[in-house]
Protein backbone atom coordinates (compact mmCIF):
# COMPACT_ATOMS: atom_id res chain seq x y z
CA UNK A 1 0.00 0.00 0.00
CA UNK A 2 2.80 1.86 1.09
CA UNK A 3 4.61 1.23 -2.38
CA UNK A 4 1.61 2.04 -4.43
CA UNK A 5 1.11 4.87 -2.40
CA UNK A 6 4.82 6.04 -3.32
CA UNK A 7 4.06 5.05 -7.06
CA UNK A 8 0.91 7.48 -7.44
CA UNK A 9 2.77 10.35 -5.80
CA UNK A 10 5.77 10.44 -8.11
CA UNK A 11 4.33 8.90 -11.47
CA UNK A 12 4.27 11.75 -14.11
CA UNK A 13 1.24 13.55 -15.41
CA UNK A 14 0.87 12.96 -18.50
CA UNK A 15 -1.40 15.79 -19.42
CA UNK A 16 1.43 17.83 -17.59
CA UNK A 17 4.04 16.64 -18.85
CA UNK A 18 2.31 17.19 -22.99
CA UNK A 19 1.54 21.13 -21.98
CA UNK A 20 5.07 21.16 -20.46
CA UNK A 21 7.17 20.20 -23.98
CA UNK A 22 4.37 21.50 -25.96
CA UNK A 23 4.88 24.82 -24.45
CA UNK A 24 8.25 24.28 -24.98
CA UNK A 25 8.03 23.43 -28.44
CA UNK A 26 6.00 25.92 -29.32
CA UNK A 27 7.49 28.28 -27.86
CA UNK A 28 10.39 27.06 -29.20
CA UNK A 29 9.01 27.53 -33.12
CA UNK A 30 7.80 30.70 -32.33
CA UNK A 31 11.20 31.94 -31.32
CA UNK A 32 12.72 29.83 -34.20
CA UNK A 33 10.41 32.23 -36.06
CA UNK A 34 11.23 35.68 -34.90
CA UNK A 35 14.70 34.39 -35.49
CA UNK A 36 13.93 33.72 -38.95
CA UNK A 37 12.10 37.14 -39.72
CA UNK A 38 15.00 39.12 -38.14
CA UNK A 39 17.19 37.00 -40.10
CA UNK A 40 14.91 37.48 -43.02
CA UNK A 41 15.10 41.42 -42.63
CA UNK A 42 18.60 41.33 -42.41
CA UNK A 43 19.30 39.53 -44.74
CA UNK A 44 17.41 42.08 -47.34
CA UNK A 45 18.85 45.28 -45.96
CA UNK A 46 22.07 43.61 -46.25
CA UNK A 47 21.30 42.85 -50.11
CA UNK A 48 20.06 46.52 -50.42
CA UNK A 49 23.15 48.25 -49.14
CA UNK A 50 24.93 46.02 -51.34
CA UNK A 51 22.93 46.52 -53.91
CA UNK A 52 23.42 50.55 -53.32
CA UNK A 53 27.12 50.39 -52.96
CA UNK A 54 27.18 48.37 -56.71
CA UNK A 55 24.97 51.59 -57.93
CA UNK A 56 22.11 49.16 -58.98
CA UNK A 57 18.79 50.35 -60.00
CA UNK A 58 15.66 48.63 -60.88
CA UNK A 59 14.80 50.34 -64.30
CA UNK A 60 11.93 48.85 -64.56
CA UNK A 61 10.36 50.14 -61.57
CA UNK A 62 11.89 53.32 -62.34
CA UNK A 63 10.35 53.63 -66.13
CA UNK A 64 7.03 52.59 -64.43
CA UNK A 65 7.86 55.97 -62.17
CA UNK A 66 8.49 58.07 -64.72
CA UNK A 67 5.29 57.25 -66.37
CA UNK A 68 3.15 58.07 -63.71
CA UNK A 69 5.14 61.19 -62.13
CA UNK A 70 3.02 64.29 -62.61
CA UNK A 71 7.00 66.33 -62.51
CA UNK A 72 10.50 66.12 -61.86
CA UNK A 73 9.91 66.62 -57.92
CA UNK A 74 7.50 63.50 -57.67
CA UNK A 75 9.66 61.60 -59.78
CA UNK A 76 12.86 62.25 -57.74
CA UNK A 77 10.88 61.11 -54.53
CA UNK A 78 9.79 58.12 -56.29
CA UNK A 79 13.66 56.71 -57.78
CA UNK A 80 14.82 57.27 -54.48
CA UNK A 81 12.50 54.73 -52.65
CA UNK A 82 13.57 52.69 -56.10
CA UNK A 83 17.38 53.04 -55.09
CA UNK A 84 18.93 51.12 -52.14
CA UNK A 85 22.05 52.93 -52.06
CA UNK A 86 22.97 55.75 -49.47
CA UNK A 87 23.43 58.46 -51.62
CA UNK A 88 20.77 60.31 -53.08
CA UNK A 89 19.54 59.94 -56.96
CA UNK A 90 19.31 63.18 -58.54
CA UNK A 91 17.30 63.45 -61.36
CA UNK A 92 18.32 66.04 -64.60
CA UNK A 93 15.95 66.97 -67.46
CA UNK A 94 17.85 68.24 -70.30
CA UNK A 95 16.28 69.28 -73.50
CA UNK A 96 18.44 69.56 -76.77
CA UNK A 97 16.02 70.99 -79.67
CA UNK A 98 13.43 68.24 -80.61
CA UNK A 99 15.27 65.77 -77.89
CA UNK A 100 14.39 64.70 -74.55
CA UNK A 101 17.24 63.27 -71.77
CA UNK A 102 15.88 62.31 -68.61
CA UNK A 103 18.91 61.20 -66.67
CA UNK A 104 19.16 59.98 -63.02
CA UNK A 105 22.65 60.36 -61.28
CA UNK A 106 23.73 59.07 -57.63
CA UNK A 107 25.20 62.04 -55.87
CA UNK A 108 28.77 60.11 -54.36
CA UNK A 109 30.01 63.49 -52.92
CA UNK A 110 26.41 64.13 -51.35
CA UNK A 111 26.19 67.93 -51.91
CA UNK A 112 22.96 67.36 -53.68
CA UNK A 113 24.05 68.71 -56.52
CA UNK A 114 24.52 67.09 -59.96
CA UNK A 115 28.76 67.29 -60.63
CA UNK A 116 29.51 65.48 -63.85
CA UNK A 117 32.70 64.50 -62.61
CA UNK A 118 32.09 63.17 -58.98
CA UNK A 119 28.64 61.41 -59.43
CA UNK A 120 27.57 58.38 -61.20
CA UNK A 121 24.66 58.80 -64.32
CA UNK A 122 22.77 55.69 -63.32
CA UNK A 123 20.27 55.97 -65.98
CA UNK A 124 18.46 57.75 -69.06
CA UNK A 125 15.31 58.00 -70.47
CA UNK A 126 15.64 59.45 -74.21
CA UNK A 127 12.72 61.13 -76.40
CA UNK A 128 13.92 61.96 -80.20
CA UNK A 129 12.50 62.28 -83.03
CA UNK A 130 12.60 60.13 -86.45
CA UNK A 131 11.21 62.84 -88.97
CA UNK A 132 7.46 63.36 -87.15
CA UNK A 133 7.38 60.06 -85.37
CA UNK A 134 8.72 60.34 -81.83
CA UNK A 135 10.73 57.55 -80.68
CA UNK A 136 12.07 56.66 -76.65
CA UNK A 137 14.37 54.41 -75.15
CA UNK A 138 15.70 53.74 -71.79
CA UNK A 139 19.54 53.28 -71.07
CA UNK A 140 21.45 52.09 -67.64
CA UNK A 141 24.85 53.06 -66.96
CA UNK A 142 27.65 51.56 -64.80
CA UNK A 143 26.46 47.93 -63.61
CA UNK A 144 23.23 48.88 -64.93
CA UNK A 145 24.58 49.33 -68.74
CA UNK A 146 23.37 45.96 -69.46
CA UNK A 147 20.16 47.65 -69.78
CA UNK A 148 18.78 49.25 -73.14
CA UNK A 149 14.96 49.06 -73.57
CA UNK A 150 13.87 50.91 -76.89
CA UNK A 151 10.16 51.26 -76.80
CA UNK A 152 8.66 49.93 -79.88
CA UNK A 153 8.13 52.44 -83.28
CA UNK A 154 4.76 54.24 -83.36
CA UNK A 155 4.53 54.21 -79.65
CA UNK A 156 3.35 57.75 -78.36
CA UNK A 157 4.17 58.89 -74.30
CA UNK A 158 3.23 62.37 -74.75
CA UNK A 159 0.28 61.23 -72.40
CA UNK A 160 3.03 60.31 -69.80
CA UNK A 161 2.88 63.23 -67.35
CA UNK A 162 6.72 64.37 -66.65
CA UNK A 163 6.83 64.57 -70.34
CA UNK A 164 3.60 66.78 -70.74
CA UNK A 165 5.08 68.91 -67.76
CA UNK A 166 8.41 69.11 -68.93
CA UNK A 167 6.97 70.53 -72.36
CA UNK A 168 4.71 72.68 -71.56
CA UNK A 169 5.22 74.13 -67.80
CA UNK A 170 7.46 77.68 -67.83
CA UNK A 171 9.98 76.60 -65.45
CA UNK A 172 10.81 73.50 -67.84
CA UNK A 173 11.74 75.78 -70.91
CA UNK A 174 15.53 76.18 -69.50
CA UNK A 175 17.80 73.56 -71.52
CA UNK A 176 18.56 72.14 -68.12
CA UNK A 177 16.29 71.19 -65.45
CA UNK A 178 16.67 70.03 -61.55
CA UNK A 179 14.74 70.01 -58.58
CA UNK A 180 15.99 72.45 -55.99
CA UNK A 181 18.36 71.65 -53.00
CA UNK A 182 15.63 72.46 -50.60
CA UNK A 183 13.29 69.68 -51.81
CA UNK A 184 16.21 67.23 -52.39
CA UNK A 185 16.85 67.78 -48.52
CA UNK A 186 12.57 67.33 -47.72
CA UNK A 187 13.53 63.85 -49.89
CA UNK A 188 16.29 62.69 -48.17
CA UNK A 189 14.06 63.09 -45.00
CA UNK A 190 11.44 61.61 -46.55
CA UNK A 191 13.47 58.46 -47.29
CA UNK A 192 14.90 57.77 -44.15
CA UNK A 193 11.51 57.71 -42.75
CA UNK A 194 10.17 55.49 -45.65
CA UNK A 195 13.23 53.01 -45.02
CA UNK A 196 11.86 52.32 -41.57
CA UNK A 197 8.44 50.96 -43.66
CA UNK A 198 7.48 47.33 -44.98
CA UNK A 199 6.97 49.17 -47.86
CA UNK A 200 10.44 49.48 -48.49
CA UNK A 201 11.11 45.70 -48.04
CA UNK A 202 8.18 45.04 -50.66
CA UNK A 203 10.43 47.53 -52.55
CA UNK A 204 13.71 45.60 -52.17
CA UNK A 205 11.82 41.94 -52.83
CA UNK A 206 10.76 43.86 -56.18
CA UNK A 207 14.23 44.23 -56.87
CA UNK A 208 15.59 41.65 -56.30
CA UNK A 209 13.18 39.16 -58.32
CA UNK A 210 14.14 42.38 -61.40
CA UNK A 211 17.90 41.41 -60.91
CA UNK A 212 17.02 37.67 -61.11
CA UNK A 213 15.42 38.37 -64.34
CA UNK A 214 17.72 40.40 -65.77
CA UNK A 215 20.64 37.95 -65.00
CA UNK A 216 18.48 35.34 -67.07
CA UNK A 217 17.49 37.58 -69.42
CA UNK A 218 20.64 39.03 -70.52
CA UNK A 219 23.63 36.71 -69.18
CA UNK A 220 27.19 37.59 -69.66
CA UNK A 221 26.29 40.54 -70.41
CA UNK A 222 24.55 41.26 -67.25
CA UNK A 223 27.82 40.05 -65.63
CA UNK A 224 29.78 41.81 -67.34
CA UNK A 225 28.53 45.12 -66.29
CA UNK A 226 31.24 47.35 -64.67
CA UNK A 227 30.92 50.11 -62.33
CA UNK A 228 31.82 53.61 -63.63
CA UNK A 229 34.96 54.84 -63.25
CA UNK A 230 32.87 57.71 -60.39
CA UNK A 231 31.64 54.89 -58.40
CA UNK A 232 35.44 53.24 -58.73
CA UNK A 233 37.01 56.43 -57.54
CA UNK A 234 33.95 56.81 -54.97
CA UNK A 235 35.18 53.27 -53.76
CA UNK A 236 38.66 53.60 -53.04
CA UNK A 237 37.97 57.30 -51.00
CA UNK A 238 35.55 55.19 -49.13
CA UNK A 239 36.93 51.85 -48.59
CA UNK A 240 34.04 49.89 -50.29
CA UNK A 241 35.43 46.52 -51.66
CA UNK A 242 33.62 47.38 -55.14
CA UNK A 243 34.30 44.11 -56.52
CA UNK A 244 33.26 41.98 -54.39
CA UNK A 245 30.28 44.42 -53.76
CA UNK A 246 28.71 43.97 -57.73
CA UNK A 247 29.73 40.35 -57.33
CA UNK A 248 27.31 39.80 -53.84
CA UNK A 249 24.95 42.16 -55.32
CA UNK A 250 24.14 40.28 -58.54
CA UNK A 251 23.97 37.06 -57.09
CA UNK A 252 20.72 38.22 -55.78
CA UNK A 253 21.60 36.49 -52.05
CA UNK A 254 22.31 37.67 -49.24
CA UNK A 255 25.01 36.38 -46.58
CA UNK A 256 22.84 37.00 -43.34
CA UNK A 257 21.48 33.36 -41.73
CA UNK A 258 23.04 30.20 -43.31
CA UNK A 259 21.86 26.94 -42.94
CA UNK A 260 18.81 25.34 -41.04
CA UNK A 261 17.78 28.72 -40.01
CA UNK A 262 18.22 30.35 -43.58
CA UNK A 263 15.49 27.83 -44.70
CA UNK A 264 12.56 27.73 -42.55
CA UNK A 265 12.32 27.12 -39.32
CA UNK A 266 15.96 25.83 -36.83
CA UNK A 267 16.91 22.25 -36.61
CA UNK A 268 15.86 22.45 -33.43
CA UNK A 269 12.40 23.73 -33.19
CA UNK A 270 11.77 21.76 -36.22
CA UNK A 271 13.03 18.53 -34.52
CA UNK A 272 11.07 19.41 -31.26
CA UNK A 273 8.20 19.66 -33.06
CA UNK A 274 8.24 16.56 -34.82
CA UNK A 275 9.37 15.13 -31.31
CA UNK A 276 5.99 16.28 -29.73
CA UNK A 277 3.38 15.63 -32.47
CA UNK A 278 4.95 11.86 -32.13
CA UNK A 279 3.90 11.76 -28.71
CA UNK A 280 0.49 12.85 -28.78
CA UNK A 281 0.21 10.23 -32.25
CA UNK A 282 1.27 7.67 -29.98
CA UNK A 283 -0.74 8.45 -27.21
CA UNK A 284 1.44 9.98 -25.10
CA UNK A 285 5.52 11.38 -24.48
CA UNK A 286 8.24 9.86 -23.55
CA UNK A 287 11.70 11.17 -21.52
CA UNK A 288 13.03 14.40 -23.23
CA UNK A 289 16.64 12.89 -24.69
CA UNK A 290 18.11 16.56 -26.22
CA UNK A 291 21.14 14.68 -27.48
CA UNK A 292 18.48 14.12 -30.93
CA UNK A 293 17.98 17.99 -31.02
């Protein structure tokens, strides 16, 4: 009696002992999971200063911009939550007679001023003419001069609104056209603020998936793209390991969280949750051996 009595008081409760490692497990994925977002997060604002420090751009994203920019101002806001990098994009619009350059250029000495000899042209958007047909084209410079996307003949973007604005508003009639310091500086405030957003991680899955299909689309030459001898000269004042920045960059990985964690959940929440969903199959748990986790 005695013995059974001894039995009953030390045997384990089951139902205890299930809420115990469940809890545990649980608890257990759910930190696995934070760990995996943080490492997630990380591991795209890694990418994106990478990305920045190449001078990438998604062009895409950055025609699509253009399009739908009512003028230069809105247009400079919008490339810049485009662009990863640290330095501002400053955006020029130049007209030369019957043709249109709409060029973007990283400011690497951060005065926020377009210098021709310090900053990087990242981009431009070009609108001739071919006798009365107009005609447009998107280039990228630097590690972006893989890309050239001529719009096809008979195509007409007069309806796009920078272009309307650029024609026809007074203040666009100069051969040369910027956006002032002051609203570069309300930009550059903007963006810090906006890279504090999940919009800006939406922003940096965009590009990434746009470098993936670039480096498919357009192979060794994609590659091949060089840095500008600006960003090269940028590089060495700064210390940036260029190469080996453009070579990260258009891998499209990251080098944050390797491994079991990189993938999903850790080895071993994953493993502790197999553990207990055994146990309640079976009807019950068994001793907690962590040598198997």
């Amino acid at each position: 009696m005695a013995e059974e009595s001894k039995m009953g008081r030390y045997s384990p409760d089951r139902k205890g002992l299930m809420l115990k490692y469940g809890s545990i497990a649980a608890t257990g994925i759910i930190a696995g999971g934070s760990v995996i977002s943080l490492g997630a997060c990380a591991g795209k604002e890694q990418w994106a200063e990478t990305s920045g420090k190449a001078g990438q751009i998604n062009l895409e994203a950055v025609e699509k911009a253009m399009e739908k920019s009512k003028d230069v101002s809105e247009f400079e806001k919008r490339v810049n939550e485009i662009y990863t990098g640290e330095e501002m994009v400053l955006i020029e619009v130049k007209n030369e007679g019957r043709e249109q350059l709409v060029s973007g250029y990283a400011d690497l000495n951060n005065n926020l001023e377009i210098d021709q000899d310090a900053d990087e042209k990242l981009f431009t958007f070009r609108r001739w003419y071919e006798g009365d047909e107009p005609r447009y084209a998107m280039r990228g410079y630097g590690v972006n001069s893989y890309y050239y996307h001529p719009y096809p003949p008979g195509m007409n973007l007069l309806t796009t609104y920078l272009l309307v604005s650029a024609l026809t508003r007074p203040m666009y009639t100069a051969p040369v056209y910027h956006t002032t310091v002051v609203d570069r500086r309300a930009t550059r405030d903007y963006r810090t603020n906006y890279r504090k957003t999940p919009s800006y991680r939406n922003q940096i899955d965009t590009n990434r998936r746009f470098q993936t299909r670039m480096s498919s689309k357009h192979g060794t030459t994609y590659r091949k793209a060089s840095p500008s001898a600006n960003r090269q000269r940028w590089a060495t004042r700064t210390g940036v390991n260029l190469s080996k920045a453009t070579k990260v960059s258009k891998s499209g990985t990251s080098r944050g969280f390797t491994g079991s964690r990189a993938g999903g959940r850790s080895s071993w929440t994953s493993r502790a949750a197999r553990g207990f969903r055994a146990g309640i199959a079976g009807g019950g748990i068994g001793p907690l051996d962590r040598s198997k986790f």
